[in-house]
PDB file of N, CA and C in Angstrom:
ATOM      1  N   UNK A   1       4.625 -33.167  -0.483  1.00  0.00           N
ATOM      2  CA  UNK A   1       3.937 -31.907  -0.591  1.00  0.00           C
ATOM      3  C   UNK A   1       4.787 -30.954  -1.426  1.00  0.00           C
ATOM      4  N   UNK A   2       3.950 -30.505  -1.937  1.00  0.00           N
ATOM      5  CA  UNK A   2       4.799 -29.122  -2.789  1.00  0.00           C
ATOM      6  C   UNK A   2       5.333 -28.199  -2.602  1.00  0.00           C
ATOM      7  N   UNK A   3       6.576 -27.179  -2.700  1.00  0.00           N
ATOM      8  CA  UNK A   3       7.242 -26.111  -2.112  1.00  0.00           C
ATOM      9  C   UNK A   3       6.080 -24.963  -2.625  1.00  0.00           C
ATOM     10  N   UNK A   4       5.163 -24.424  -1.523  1.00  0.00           N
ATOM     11  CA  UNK A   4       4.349 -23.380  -2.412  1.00  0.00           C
ATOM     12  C   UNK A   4       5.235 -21.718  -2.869  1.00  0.00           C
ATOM     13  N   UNK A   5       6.796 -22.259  -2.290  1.00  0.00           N
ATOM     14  CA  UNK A   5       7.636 -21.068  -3.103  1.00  0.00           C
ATOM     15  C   UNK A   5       8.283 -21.526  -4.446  1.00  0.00           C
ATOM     16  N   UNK A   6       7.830 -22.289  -4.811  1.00  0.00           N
ATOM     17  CA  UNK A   6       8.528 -23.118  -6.063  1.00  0.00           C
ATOM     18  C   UNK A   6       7.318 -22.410  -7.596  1.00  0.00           C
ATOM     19  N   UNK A   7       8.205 -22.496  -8.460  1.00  0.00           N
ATOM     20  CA  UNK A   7       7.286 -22.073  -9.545  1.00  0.00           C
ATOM     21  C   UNK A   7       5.903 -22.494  -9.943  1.00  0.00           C
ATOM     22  N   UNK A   8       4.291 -22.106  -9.643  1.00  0.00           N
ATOM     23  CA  UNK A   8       3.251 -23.216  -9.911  1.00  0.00           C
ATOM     24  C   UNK A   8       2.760 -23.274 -11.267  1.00  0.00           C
ATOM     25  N   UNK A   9       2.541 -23.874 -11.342  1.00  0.00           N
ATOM     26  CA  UNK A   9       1.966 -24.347 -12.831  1.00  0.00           C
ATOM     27  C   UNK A   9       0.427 -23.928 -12.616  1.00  0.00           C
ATOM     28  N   UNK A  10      -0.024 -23.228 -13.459  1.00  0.00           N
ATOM     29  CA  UNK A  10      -1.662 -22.290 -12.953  1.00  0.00           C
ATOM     30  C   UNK A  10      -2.055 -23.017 -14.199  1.00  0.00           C
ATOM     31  N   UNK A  11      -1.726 -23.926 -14.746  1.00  0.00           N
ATOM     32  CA  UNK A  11      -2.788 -24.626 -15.791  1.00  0.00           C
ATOM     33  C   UNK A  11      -3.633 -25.777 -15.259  1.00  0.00           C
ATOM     34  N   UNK A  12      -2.482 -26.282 -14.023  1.00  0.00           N
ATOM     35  CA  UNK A  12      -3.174 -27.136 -13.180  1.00  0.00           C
ATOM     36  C   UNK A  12      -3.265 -26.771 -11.237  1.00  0.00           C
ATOM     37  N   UNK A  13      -4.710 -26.714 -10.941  1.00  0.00           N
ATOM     38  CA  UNK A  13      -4.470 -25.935  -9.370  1.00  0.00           C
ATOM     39  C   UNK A  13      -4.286 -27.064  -8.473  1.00  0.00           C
ATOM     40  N   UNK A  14      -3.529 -26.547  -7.719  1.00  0.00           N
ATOM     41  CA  UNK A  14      -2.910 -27.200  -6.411  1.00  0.00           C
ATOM     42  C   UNK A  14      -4.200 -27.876  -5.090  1.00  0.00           C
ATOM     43  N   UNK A  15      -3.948 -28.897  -4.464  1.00  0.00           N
ATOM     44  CA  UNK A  15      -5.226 -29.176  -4.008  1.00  0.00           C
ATOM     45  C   UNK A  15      -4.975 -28.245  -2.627  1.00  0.00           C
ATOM     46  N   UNK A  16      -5.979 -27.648  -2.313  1.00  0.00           N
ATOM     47  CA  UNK A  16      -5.459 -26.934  -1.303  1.00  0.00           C
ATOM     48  C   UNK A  16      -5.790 -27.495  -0.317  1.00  0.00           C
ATOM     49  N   UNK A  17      -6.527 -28.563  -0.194  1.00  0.00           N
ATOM     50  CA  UNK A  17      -6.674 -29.368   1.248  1.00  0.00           C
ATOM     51  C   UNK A  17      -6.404 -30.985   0.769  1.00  0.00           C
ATOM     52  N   UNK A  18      -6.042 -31.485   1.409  1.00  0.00           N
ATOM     53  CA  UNK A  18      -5.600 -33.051   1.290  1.00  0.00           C
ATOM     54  C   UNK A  18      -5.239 -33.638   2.674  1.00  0.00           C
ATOM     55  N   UNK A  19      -5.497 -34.766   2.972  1.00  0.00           N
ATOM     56  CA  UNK A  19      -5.049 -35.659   4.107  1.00  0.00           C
ATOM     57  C   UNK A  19      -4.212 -36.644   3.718  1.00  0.00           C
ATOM     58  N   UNK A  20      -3.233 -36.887   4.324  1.00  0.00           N
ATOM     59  CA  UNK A  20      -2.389 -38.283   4.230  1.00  0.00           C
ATOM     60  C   UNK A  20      -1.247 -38.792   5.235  1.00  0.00           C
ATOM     61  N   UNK A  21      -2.214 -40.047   5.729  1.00  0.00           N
ATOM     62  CA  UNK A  21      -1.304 -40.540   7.063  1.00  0.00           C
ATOM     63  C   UNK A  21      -2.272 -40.231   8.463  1.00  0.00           C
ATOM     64  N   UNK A  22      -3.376 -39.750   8.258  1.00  0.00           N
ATOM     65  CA  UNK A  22      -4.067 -39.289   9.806  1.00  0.00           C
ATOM     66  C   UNK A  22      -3.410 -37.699   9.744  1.00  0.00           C
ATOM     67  N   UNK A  23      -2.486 -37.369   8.697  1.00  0.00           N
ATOM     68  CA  UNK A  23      -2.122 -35.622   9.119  1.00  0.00           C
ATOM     69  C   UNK A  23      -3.243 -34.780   7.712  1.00  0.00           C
ATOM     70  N   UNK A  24      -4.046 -33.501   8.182  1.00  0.00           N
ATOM     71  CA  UNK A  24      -4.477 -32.700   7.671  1.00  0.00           C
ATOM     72  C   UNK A  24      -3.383 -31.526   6.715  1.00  0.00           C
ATOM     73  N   UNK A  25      -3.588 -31.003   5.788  1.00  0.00           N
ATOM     74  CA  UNK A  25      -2.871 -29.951   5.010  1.00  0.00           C
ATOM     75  C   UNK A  25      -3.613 -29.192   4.439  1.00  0.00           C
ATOM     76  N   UNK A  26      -3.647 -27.874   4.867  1.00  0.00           N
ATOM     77  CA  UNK A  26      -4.290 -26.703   4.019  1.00  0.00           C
ATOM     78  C   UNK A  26      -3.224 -26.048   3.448  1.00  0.00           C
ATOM     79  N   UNK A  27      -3.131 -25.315   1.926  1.00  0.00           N
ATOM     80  CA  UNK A  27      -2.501 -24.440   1.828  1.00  0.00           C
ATOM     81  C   UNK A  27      -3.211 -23.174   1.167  1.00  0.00           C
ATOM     82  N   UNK A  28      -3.189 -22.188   1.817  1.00  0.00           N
ATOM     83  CA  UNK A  28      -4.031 -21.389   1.336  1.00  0.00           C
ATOM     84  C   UNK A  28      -2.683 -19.867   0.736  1.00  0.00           C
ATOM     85  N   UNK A  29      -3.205 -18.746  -0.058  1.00  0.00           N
ATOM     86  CA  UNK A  29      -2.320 -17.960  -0.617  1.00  0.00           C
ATOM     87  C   UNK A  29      -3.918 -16.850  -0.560  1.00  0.00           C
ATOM     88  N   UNK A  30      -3.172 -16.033   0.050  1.00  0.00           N
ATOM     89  CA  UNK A  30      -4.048 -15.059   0.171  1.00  0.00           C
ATOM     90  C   UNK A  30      -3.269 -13.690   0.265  1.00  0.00           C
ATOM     91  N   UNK A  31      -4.719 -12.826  -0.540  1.00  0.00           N
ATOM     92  CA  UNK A  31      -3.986 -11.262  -0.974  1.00  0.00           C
ATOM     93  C   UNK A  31      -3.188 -10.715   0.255  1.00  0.00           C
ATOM     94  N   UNK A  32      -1.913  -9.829  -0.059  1.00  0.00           N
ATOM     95  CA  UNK A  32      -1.621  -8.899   0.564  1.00  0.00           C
ATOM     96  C   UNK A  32      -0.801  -9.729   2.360  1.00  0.00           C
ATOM     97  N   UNK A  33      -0.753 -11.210   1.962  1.00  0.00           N
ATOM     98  CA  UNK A  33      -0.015 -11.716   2.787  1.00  0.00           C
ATOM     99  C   UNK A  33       0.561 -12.861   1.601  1.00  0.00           C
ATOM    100  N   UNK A  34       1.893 -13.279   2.840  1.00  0.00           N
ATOM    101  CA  UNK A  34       2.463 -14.702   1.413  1.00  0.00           C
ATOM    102  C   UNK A  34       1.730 -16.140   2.000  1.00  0.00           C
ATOM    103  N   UNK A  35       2.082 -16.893   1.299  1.00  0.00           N
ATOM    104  CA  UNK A  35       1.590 -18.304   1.516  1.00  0.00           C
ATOM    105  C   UNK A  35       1.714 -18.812   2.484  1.00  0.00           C
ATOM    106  N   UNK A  36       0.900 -19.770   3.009  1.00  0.00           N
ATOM    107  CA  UNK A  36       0.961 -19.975   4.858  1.00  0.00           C
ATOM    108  C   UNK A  36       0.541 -21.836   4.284  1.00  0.00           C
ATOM    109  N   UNK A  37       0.889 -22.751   4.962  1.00  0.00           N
ATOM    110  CA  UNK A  37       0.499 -24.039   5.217  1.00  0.00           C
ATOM    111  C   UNK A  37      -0.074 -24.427   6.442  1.00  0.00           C
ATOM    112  N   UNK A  38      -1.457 -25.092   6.825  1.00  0.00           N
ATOM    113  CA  UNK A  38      -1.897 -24.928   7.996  1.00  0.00           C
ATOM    114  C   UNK A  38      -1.861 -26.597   7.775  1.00  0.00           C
ATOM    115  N   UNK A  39      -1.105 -26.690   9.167  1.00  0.00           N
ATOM    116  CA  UNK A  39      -0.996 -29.130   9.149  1.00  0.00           C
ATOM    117  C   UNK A  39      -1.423 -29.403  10.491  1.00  0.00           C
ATOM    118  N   UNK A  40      -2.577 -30.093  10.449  1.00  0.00           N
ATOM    119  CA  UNK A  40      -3.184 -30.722  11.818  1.00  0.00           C
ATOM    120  C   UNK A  40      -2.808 -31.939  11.607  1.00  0.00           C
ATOM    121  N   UNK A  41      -2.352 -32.217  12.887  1.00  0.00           N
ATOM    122  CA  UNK A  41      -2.440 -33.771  13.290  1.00  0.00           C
ATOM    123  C   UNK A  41      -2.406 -34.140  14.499  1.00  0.00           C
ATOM    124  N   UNK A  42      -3.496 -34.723  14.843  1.00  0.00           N
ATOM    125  CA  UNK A  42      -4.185 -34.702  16.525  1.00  0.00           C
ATOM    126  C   UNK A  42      -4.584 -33.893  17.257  1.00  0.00           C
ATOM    127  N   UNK A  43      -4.094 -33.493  18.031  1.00  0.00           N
ATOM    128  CA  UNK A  43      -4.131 -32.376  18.747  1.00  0.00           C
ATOM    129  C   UNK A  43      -3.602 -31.039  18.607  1.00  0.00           C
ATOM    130  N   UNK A  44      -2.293 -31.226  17.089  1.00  0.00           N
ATOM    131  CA  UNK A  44      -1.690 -30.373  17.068  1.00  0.00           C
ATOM    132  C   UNK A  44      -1.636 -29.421  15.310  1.00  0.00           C
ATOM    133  N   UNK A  45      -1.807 -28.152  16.180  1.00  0.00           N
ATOM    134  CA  UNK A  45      -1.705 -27.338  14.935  1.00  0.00           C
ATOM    135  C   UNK A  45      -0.293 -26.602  14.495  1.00  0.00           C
ATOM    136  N   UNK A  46       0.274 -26.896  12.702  1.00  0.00           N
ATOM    137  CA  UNK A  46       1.006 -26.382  12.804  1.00  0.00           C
ATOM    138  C   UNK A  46       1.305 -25.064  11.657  1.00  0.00           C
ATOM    139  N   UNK A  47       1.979 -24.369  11.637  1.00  0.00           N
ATOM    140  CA  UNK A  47       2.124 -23.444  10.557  1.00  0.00           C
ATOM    141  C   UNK A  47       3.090 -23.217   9.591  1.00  0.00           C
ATOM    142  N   UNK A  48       2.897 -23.108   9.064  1.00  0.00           N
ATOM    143  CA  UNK A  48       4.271 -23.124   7.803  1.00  0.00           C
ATOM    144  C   UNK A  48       4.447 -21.920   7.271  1.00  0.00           C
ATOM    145  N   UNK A  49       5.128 -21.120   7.210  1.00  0.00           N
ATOM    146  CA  UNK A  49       4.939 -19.399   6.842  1.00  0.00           C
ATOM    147  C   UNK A  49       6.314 -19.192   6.136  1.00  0.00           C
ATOM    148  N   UNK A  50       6.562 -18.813   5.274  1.00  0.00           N
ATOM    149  CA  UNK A  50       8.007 -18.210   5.084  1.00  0.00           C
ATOM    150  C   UNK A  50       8.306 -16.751   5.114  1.00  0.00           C
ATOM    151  N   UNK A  51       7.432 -15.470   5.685  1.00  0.00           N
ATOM    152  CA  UNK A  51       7.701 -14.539   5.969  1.00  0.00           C
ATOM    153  C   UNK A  51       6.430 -13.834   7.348  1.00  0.00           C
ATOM    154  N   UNK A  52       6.723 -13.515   8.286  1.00  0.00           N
ATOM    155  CA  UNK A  52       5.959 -12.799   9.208  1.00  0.00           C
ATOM    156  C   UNK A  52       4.515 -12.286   8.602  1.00  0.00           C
ATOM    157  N   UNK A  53       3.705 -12.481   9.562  1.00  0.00           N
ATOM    158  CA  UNK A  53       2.135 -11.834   8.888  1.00  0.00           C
ATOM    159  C   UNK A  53       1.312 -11.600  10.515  1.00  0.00           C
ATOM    160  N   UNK A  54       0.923 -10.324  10.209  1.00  0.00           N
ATOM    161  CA  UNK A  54       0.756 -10.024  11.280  1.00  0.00           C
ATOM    162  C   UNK A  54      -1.039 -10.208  11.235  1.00  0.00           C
ATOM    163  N   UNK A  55      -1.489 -10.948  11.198  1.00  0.00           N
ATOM    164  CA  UNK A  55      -2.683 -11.701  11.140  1.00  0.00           C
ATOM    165  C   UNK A  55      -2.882 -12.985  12.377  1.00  0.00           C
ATOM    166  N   UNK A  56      -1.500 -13.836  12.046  1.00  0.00           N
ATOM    167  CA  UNK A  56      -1.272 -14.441  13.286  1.00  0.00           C
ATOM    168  C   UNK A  56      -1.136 -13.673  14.434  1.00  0.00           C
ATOM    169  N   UNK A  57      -0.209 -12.704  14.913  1.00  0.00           N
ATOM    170  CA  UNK A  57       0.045 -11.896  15.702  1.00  0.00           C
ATOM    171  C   UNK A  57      -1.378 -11.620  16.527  1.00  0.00           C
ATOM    172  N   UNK A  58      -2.205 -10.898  15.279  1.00  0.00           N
ATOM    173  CA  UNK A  58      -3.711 -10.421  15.673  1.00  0.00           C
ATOM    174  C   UNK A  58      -4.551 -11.430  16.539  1.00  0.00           C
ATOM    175  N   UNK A  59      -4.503 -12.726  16.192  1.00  0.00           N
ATOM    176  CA  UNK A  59      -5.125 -14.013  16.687  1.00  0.00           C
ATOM    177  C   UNK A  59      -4.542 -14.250  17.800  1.00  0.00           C
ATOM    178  N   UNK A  60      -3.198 -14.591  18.274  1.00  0.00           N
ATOM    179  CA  UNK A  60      -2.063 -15.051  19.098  1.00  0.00           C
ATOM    180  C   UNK A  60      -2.918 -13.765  20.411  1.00  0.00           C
ATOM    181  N   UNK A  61      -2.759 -12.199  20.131  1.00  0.00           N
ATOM    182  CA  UNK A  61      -3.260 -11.687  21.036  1.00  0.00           C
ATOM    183  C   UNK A  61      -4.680 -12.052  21.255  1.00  0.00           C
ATOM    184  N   UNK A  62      -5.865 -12.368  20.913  1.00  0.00           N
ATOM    185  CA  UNK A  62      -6.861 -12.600  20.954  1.00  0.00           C
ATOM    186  C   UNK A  62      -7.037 -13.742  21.830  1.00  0.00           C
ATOM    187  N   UNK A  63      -6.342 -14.398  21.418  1.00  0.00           N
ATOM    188  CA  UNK A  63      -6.672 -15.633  21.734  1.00  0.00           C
ATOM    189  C   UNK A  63      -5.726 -15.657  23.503  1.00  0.00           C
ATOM    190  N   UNK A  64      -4.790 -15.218  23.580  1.00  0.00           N
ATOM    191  CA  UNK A  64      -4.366 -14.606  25.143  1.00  0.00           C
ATOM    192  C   UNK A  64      -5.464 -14.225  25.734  1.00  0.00           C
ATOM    193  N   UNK A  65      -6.070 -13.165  25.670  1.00  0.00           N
ATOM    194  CA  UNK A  65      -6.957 -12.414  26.128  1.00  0.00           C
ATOM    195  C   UNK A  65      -8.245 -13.475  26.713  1.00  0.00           C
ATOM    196  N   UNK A  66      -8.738 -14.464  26.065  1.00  0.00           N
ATOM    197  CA  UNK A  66      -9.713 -15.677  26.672  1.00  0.00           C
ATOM    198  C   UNK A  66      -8.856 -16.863  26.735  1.00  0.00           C
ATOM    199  N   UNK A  67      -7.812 -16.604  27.431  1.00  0.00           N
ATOM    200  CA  UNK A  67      -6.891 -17.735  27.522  1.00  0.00           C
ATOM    201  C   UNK A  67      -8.119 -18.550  28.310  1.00  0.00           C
ATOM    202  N   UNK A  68      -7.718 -19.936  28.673  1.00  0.00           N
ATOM    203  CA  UNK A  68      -8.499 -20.737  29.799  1.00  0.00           C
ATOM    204  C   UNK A  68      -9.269 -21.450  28.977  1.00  0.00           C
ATOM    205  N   UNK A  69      -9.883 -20.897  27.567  1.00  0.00           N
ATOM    206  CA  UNK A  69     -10.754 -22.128  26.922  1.00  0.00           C
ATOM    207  C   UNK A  69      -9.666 -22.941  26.093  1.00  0.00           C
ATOM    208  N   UNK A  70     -10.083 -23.942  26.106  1.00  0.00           N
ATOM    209  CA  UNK A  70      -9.360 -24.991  25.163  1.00  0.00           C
ATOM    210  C   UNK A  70     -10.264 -24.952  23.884  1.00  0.00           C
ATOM    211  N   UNK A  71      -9.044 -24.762  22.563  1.00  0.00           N
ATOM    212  CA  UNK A  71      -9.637 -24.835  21.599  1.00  0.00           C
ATOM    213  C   UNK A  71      -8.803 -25.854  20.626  1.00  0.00           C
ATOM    214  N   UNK A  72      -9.966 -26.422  20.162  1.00  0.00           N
ATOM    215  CA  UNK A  72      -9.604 -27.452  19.128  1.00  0.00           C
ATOM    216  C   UNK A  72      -8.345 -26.898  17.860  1.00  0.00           C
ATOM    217  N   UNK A  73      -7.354 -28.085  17.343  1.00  0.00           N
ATOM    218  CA  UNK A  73      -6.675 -26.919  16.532  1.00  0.00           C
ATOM    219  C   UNK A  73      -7.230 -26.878  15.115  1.00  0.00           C
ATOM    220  N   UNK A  74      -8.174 -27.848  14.586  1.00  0.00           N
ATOM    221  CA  UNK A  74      -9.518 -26.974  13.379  1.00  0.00           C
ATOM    222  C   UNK A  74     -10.167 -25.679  13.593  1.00  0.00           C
ATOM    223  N   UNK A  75     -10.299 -25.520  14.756  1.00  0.00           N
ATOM    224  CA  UNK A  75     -11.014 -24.259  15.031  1.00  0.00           C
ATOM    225  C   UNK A  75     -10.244 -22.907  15.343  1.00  0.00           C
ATOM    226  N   UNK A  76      -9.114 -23.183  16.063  1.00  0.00           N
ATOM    227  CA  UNK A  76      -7.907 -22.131  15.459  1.00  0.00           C
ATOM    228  C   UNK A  76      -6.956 -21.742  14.248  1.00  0.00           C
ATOM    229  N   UNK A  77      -7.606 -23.286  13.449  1.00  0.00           N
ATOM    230  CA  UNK A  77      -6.914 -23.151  11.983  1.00  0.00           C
ATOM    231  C   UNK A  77      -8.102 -22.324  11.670  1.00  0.00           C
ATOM    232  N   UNK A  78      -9.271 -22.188  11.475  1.00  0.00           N
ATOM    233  CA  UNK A  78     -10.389 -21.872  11.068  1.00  0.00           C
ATOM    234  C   UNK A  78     -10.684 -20.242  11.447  1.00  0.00           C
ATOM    235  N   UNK A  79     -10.184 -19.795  12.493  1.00  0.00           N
ATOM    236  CA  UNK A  79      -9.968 -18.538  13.196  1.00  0.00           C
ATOM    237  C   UNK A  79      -9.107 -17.696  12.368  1.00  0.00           C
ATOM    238  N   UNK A  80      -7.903 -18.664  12.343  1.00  0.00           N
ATOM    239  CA  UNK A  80      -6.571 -17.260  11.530  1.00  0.00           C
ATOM    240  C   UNK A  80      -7.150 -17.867  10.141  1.00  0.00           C
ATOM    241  N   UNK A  81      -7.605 -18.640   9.411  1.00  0.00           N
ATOM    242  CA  UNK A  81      -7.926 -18.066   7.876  1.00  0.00           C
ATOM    243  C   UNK A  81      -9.193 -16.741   8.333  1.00  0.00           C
ATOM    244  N   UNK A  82     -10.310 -17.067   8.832  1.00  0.00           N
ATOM    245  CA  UNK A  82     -11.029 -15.812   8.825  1.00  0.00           C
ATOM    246  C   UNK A  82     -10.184 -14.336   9.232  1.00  0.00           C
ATOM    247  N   UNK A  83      -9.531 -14.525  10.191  1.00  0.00           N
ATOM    248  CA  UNK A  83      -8.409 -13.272  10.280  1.00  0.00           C
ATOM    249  C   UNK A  83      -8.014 -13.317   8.940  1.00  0.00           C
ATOM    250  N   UNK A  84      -7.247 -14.020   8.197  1.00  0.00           N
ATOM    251  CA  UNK A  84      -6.316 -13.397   6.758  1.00  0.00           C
ATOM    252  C   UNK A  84      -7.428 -13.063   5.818  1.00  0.00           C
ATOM    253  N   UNK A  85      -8.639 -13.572   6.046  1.00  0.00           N
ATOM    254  CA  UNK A  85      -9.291 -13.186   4.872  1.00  0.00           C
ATOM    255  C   UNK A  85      -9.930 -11.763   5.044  1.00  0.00           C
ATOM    256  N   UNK A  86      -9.916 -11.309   6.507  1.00  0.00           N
ATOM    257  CA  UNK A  86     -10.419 -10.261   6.805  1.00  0.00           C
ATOM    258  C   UNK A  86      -9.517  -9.212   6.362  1.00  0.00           C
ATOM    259  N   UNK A  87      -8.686  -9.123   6.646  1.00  0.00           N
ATOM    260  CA  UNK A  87      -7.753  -8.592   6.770  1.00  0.00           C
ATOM    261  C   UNK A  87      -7.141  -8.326   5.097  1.00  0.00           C
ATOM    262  N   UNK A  88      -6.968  -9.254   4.228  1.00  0.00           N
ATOM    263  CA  UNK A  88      -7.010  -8.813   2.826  1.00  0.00           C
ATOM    264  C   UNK A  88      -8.096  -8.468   2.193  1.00  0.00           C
ATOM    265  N   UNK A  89      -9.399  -8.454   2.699  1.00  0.00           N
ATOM    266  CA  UNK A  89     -10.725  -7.614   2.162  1.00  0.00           C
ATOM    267  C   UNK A  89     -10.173  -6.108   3.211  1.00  0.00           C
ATOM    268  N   UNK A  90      -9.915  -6.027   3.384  1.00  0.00           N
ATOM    269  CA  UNK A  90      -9.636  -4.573   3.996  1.00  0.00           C
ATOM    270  C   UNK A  90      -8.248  -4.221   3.054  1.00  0.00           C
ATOM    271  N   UNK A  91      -7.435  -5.048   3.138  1.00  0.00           N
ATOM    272  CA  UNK A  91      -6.423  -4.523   2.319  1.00  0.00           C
ATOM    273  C   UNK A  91      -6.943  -3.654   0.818  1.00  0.00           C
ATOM    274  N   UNK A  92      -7.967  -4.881  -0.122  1.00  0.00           N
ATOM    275  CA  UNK A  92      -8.645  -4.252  -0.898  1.00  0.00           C
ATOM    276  C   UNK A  92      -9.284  -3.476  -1.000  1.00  0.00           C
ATOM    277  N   UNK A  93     -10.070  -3.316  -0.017  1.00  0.00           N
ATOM    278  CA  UNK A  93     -10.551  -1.889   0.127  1.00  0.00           C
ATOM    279  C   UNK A  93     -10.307  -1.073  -0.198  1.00  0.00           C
ATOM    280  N   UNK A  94      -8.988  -0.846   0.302  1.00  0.00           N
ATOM    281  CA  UNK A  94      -8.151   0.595   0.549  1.00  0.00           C
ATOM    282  C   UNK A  94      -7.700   0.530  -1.264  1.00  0.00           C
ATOM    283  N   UNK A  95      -7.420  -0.489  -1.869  1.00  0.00           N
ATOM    284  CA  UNK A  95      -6.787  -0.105  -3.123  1.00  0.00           C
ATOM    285  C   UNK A  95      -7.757   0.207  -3.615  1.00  0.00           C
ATOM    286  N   UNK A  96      -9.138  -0.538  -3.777  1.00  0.00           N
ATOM    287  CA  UNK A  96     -10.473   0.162  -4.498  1.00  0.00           C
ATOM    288  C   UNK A  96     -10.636   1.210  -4.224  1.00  0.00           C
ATOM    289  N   UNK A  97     -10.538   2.114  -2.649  1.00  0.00           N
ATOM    290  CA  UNK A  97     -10.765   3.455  -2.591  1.00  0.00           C
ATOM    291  C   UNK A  97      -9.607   4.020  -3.022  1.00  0.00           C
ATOM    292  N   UNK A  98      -8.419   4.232  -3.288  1.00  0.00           N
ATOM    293  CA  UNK A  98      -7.476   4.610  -3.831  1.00  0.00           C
ATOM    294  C   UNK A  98      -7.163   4.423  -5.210  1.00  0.00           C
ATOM    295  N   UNK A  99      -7.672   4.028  -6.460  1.00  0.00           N
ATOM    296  CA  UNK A  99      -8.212   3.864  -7.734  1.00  0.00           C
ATOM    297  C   UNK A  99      -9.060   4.632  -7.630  1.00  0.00           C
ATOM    298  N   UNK A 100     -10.102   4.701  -7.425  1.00  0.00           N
ATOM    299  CA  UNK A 100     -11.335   5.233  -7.200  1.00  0.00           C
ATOM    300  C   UNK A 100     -10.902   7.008  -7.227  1.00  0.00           C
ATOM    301  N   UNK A 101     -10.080   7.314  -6.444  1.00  0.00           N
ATOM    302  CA  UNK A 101      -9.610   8.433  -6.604  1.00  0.00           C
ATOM    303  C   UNK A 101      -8.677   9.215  -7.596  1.00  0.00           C
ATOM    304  N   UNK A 102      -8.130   8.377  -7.812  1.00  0.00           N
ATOM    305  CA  UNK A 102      -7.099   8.071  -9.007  1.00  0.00           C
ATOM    306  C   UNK A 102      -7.841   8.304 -10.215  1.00  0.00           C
ATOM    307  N   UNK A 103      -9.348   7.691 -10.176  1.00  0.00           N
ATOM    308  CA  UNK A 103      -9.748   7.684 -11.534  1.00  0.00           C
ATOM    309  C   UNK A 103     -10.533   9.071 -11.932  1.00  0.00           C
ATOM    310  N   UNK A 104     -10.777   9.520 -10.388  1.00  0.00           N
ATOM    311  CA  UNK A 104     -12.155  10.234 -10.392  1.00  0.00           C
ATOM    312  C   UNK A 104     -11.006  11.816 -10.449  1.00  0.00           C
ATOM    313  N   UNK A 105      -9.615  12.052 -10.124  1.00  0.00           N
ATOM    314  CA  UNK A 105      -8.718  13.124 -10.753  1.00  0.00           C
ATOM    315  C   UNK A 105      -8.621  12.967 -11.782  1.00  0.00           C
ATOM    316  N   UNK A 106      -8.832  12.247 -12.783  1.00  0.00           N
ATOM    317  CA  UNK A 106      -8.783  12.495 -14.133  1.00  0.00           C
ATOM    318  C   UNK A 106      -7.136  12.247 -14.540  1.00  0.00           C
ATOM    319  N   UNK A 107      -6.831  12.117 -15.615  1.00  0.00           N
ATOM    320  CA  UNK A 107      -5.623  12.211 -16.277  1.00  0.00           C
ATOM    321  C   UNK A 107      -4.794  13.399 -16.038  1.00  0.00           C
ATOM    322  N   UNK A 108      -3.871  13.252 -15.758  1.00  0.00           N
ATOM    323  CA  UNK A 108      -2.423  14.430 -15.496  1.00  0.00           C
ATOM    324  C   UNK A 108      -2.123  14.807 -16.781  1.00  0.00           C
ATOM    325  N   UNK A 109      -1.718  15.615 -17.556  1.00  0.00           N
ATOM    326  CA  UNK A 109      -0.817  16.610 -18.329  1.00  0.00           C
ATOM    327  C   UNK A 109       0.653  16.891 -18.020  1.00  0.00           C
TER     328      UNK A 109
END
């Protein structure tokens, strides 16, 4: 597998899902958080992160809160991408409304 902190080559894209061996690999890179690796195999989900994101955090409490159900770990991999993706459409947001303002003051002198 590839270091997704290593330099990528954007002429050719990275597969972001692949299986090999019975183990699952997502790697996904999403706005306004760094790169995360999501690896199932069996029963078990794992994460690969090289800096804190508080997206997991958000889920981790959530998922406390209805402790008692058992959840598959596709479906908690499937949970925190919808958290990160939520969560960087809100990030954008805020920069679209903040441009938006930016544009609509006009040029400084």
């Amino acid at each position: 597998m590839q270091d997704p902190r290593g330099d990528p080559d954007f002429g050719e894209p990275l597969e972001a899902y692949y299986a090999e061996n019975g183990v699952g690999y997502l790697q996904a890179s999403v706005v306004g958080e760094h790169g995360v690796i999501f690896v199932i195999c069996g029963p078990t989900l794992v994460t690969v992160r090289y800096d804190a994101s508080n997206s997991f955090e958000i889920l981790g409490h959530k998922l406390c809160k209805s402790w008692g159900h058992t959840l598959e770990p596709d479906v908690i991999a499937l949970r925190l991408v919808h958290t990160l993706v939520n969560r960087s459409a809100r990030a954008l947001g805020k920069v679209g409304k903040t441009l938006d303002e930016i544009a609509a003051a006009g040029p400084r002198r």
